[in-house]
N, C-alpha and C. Protein backbone atom coordinates (compact mmCIF):
# COMPACT_ATOMS: atom_id res chain seq x y z
N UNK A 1 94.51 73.76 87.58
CA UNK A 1 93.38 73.88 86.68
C UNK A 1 92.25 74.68 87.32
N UNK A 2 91.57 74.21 88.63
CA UNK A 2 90.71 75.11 89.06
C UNK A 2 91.41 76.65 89.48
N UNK A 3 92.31 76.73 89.96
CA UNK A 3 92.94 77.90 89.59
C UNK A 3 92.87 79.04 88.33
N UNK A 4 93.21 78.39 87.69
CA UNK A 4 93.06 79.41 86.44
C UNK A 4 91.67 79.34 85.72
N UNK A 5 90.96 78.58 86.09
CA UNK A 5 89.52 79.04 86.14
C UNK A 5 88.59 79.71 86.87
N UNK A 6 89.32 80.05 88.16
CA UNK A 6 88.56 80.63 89.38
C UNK A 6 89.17 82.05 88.78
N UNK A 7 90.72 82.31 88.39
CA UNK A 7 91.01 83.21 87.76
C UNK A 7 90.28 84.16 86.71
N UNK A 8 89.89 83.28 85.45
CA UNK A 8 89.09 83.49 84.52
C UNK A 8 87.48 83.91 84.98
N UNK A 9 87.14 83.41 85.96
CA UNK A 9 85.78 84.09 86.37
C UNK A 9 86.06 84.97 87.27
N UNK A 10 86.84 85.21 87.90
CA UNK A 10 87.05 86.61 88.31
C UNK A 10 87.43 87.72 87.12
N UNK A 11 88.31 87.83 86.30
CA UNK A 11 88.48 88.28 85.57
C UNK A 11 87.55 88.59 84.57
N UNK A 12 86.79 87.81 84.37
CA UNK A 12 85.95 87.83 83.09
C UNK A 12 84.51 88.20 83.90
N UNK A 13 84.27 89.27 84.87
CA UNK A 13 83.22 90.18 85.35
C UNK A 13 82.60 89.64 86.48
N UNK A 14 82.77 88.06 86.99
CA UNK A 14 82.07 87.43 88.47
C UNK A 14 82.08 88.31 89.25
N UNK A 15 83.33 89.08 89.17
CA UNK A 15 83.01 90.14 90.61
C UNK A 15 82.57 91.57 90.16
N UNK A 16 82.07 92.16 91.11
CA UNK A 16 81.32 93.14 90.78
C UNK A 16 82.39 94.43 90.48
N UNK A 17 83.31 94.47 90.91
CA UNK A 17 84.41 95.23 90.55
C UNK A 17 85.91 94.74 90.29
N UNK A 18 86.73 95.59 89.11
CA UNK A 18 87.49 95.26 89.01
C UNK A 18 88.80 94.92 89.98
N UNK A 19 88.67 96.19 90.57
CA UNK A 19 89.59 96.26 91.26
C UNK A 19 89.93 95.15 92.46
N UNK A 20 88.60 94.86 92.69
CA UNK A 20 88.68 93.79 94.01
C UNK A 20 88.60 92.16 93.26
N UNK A 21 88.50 92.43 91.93
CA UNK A 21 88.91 90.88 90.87
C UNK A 21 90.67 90.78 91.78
N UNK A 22 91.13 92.24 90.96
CA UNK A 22 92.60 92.47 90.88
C UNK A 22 92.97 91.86 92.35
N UNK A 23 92.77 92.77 93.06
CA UNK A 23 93.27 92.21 94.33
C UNK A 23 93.53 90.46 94.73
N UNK A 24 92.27 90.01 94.29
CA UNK A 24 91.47 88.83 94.80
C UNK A 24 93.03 87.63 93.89
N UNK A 25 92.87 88.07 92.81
CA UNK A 25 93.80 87.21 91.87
C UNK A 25 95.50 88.00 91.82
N UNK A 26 95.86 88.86 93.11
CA UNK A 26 97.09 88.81 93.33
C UNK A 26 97.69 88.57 94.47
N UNK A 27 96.53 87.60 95.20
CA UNK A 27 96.72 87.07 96.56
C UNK A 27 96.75 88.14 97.73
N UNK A 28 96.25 89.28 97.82
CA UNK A 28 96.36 89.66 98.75
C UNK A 28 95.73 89.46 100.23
N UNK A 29 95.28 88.48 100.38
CA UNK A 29 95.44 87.84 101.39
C UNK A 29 96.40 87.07 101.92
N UNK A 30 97.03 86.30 101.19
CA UNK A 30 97.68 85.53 101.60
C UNK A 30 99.37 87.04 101.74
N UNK A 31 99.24 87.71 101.65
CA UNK A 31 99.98 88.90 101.80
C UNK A 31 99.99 89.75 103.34
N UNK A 32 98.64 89.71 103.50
CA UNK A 32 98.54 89.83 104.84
C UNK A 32 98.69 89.05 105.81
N UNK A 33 98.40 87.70 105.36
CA UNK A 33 99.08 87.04 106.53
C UNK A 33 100.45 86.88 106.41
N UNK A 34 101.22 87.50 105.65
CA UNK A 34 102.53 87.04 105.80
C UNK A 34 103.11 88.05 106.63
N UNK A 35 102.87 89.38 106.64
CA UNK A 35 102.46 90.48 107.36
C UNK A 35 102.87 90.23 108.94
N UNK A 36 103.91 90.67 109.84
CA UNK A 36 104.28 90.66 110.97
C UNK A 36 103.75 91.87 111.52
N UNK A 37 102.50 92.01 111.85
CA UNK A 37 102.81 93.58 113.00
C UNK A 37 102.99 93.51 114.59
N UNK A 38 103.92 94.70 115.01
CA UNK A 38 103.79 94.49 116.58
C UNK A 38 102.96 95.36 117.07
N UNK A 39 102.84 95.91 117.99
CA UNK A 39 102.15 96.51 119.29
C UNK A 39 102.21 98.03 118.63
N UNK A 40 103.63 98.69 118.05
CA UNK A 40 103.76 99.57 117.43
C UNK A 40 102.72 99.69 116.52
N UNK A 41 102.69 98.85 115.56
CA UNK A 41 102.05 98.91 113.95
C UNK A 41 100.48 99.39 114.77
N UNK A 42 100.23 98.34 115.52
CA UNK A 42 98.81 98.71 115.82
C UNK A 42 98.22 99.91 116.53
N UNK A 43 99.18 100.57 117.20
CA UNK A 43 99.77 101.88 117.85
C UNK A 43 98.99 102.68 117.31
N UNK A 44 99.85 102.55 115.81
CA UNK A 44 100.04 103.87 114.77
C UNK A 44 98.57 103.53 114.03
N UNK A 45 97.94 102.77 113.83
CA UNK A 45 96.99 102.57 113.22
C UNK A 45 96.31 102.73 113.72
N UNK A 46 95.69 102.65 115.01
CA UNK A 46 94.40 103.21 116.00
C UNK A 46 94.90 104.93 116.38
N UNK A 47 95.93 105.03 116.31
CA UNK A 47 96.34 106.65 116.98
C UNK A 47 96.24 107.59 115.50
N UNK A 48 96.35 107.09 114.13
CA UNK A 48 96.12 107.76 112.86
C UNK A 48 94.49 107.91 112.85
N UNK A 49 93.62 106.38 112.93
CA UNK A 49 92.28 106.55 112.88
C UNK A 49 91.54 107.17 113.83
N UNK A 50 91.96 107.50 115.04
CA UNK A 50 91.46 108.44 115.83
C UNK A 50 91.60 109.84 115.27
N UNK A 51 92.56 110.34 114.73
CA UNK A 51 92.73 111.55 113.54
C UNK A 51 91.98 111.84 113.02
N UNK A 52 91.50 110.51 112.16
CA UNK A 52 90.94 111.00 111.18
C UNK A 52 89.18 111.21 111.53
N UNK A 53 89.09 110.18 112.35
CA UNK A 53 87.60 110.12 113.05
C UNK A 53 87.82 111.79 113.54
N UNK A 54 88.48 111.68 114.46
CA UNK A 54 88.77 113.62 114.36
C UNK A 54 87.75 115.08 113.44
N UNK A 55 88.93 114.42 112.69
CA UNK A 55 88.61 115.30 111.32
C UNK A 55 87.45 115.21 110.68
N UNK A 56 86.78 114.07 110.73
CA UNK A 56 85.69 113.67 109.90
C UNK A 56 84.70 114.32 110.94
N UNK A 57 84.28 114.81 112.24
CA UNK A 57 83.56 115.29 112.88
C UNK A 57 83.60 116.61 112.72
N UNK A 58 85.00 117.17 112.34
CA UNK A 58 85.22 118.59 111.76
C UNK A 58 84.67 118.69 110.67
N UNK A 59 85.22 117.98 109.90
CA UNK A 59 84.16 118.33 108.54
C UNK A 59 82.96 118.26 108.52
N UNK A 60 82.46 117.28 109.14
CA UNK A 60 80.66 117.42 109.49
C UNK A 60 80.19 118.81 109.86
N UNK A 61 81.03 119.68 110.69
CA UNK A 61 80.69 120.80 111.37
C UNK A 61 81.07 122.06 110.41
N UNK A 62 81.88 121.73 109.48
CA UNK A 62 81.76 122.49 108.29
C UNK A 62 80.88 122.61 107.43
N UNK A 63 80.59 121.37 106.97
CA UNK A 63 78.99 121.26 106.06
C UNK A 63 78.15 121.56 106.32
N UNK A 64 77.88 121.65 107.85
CA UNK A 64 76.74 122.01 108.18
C UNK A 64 76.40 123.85 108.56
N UNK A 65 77.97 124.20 108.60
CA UNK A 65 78.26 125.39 108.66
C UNK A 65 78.80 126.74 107.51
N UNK A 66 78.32 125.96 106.58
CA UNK A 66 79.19 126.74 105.39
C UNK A 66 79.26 128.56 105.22
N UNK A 67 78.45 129.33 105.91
CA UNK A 67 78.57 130.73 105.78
C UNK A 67 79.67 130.98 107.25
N UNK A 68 79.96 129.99 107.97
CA UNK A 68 81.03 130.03 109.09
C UNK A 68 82.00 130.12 108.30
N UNK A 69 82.31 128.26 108.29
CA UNK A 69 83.74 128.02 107.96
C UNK A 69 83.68 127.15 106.12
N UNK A 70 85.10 127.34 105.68
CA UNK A 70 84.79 126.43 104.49
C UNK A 70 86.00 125.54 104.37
N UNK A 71 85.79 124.57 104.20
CA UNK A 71 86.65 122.71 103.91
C UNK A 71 88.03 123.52 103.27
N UNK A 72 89.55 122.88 103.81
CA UNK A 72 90.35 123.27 102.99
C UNK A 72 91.16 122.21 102.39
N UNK A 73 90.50 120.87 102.62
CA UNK A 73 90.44 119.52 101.52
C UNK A 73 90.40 119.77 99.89
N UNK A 74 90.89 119.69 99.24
CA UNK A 74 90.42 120.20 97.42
C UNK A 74 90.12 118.55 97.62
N UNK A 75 89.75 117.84 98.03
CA UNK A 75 88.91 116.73 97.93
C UNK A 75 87.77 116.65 98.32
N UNK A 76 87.20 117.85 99.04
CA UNK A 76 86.32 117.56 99.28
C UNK A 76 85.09 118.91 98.54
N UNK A 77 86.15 120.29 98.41
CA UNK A 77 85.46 121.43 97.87
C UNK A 77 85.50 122.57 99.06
N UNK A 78 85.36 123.68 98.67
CA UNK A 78 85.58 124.41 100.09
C UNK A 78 83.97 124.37 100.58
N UNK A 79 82.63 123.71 100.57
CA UNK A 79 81.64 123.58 100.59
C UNK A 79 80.68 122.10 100.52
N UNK A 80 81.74 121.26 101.06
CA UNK A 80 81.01 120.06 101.12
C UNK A 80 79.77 119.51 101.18
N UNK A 81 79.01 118.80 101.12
CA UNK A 81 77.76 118.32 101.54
C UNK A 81 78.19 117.20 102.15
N UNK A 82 77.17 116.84 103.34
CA UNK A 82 77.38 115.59 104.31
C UNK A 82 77.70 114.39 103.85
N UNK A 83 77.30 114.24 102.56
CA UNK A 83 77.15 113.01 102.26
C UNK A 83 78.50 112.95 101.36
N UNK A 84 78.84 113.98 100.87
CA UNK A 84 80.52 113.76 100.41
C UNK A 84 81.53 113.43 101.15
N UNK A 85 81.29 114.49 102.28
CA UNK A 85 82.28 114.65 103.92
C UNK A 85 82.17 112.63 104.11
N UNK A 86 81.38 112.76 104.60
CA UNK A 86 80.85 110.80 104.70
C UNK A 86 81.63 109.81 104.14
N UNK A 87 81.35 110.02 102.59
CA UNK A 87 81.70 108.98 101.81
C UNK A 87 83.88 109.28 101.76
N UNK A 88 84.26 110.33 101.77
CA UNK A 88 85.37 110.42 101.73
C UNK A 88 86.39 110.24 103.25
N UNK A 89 85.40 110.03 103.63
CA UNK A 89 86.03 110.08 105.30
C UNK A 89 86.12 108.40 105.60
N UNK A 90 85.04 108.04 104.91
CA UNK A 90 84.69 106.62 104.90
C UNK A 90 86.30 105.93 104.22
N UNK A 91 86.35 106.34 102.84
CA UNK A 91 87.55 105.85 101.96
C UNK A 91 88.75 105.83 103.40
N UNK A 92 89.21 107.11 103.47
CA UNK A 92 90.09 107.69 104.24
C UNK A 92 90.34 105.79 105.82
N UNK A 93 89.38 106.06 106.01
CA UNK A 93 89.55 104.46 107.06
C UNK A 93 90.02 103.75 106.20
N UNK A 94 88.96 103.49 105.53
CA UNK A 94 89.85 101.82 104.98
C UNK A 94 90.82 102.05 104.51
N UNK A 95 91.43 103.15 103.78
CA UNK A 95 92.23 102.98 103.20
C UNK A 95 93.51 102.87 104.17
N UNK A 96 93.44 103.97 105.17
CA UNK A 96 93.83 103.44 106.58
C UNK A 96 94.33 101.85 107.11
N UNK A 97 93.35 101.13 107.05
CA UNK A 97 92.75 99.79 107.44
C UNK A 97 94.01 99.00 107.02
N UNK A 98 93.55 99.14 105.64
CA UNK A 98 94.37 98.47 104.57
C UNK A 98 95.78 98.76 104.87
N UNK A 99 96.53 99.65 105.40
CA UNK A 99 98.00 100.11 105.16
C UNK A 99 98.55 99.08 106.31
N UNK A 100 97.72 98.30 106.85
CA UNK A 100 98.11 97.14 107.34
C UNK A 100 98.82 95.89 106.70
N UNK A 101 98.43 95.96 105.39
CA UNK A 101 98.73 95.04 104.75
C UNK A 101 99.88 95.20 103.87
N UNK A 102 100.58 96.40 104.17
CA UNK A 102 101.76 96.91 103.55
C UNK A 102 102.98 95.91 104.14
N UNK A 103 104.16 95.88 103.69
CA UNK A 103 105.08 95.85 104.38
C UNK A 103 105.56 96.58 105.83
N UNK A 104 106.65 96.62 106.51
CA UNK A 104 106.66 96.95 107.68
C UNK A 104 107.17 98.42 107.60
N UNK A 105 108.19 98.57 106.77
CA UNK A 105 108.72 100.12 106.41
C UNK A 105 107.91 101.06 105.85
N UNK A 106 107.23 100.46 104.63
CA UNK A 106 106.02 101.46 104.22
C UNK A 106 104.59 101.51 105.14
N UNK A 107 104.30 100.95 105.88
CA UNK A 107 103.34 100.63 106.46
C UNK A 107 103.63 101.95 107.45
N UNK A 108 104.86 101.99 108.30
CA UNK A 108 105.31 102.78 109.28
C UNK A 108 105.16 104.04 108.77
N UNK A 109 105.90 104.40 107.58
CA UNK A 109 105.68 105.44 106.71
C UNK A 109 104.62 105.72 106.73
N UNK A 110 103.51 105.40 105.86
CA UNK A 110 102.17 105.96 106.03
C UNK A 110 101.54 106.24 106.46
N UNK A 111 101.47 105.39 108.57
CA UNK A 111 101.08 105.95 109.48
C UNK A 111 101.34 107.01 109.94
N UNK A 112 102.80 107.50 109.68
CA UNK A 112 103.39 108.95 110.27
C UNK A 112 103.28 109.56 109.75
N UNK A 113 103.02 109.84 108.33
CA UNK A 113 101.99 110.94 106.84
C UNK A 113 101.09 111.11 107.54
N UNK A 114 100.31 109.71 107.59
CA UNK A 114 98.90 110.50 108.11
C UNK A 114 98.68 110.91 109.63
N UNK A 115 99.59 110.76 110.26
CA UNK A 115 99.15 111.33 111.51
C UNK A 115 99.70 112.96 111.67
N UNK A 116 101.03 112.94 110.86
CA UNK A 116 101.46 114.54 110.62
C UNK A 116 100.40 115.35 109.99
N UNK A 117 99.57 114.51 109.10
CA UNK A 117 98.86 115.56 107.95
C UNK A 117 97.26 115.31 108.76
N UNK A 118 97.14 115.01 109.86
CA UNK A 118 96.28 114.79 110.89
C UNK A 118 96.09 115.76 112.02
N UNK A 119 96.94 115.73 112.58
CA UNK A 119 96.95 116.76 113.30
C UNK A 119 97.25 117.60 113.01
N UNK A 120 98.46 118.06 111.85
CA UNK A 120 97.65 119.68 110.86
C UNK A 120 96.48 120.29 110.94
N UNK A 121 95.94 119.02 110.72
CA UNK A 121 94.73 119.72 110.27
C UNK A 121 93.44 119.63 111.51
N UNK A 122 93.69 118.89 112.40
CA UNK A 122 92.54 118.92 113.71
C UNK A 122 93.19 120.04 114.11
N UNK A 123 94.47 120.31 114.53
CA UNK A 123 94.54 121.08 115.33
C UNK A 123 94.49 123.02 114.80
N UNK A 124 94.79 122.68 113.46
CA UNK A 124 93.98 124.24 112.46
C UNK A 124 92.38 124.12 112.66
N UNK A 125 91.86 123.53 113.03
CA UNK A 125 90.25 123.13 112.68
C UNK A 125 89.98 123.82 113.97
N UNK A 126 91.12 123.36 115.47
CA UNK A 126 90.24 123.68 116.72
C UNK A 126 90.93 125.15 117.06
N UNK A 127 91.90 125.39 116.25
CA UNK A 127 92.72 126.96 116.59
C UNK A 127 91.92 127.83 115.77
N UNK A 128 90.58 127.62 115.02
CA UNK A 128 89.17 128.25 114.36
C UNK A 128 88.09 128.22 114.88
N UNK A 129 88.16 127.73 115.81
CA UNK A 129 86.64 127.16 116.73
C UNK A 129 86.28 126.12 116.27
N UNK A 130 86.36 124.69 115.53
CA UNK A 130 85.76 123.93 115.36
C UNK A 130 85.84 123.02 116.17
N UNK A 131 85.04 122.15 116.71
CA UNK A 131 84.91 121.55 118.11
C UNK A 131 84.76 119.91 117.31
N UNK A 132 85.81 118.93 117.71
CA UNK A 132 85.76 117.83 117.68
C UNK A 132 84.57 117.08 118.69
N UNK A 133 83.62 116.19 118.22
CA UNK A 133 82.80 115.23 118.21
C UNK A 133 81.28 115.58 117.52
N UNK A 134 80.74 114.11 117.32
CA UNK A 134 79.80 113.65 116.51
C UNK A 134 78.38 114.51 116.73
């Protein structure tokens, strides 16, 4: 009973977004803890977010450089502003974060996407002159 009322007020707007209603009322917590990672998982997850922290210092040095160089993200525009570079670099972690909470096969998977499509792209960024850090 309190269940499907804690349900119903999530659902019915308590939380400020849907999406994290959704989450909230398909247990994903209790998902993560069911979640085994080893030494690997955590490997790939600090060695992807170092990537991307990477990249996100590149792109800073793009925005701030736009008659230099221009973004070749179509997420971000070939002309970013800081505060886009920011907010999408921001997503990019957590969403990161989160691939923890995958299973063990897709989880693995996604770390090695993003670390291939990672160093693509740091290492095109520094074979242009763009110099990794903050």
């Amino acid at each position: 009973m309190w269940r499907a009322r804690y349900k119903t007020a999530l659902i019915g707007g308590c939380v400020g977004s849907p999406a994290l209603a959704l989450l909230l009322v398909l247990g994903l917590p209790r998902l993560a803890a069911a979640q085994r990672r080893t030494a690997l998982d955590y490997g790939l997850a600090v060695g992807s977010t170092a990537l991307i922290l990477a990249d996100w210092s590149q792109a800073l040095r793009i925005a701030n450089n736009p008659r230099r160089w221009s973004e070749a993200n179509p997420l971000f525009g070939r002309h970013p502003t800081e505060g886009r570079v920011n907010t999408m670099e921001t997503l990019y972690v957590v969403w990161n974060g989160a691939a923890l909470l995958l299973p063990r096969t897709p989880r693995r998977i996604w770390y090695a996407a993003v670390t291939v499509v990672e160093v693509v792209a740091v290492t095109h960024n520094l074979s242009i002159g763009i110099s990794i850090g903050f």
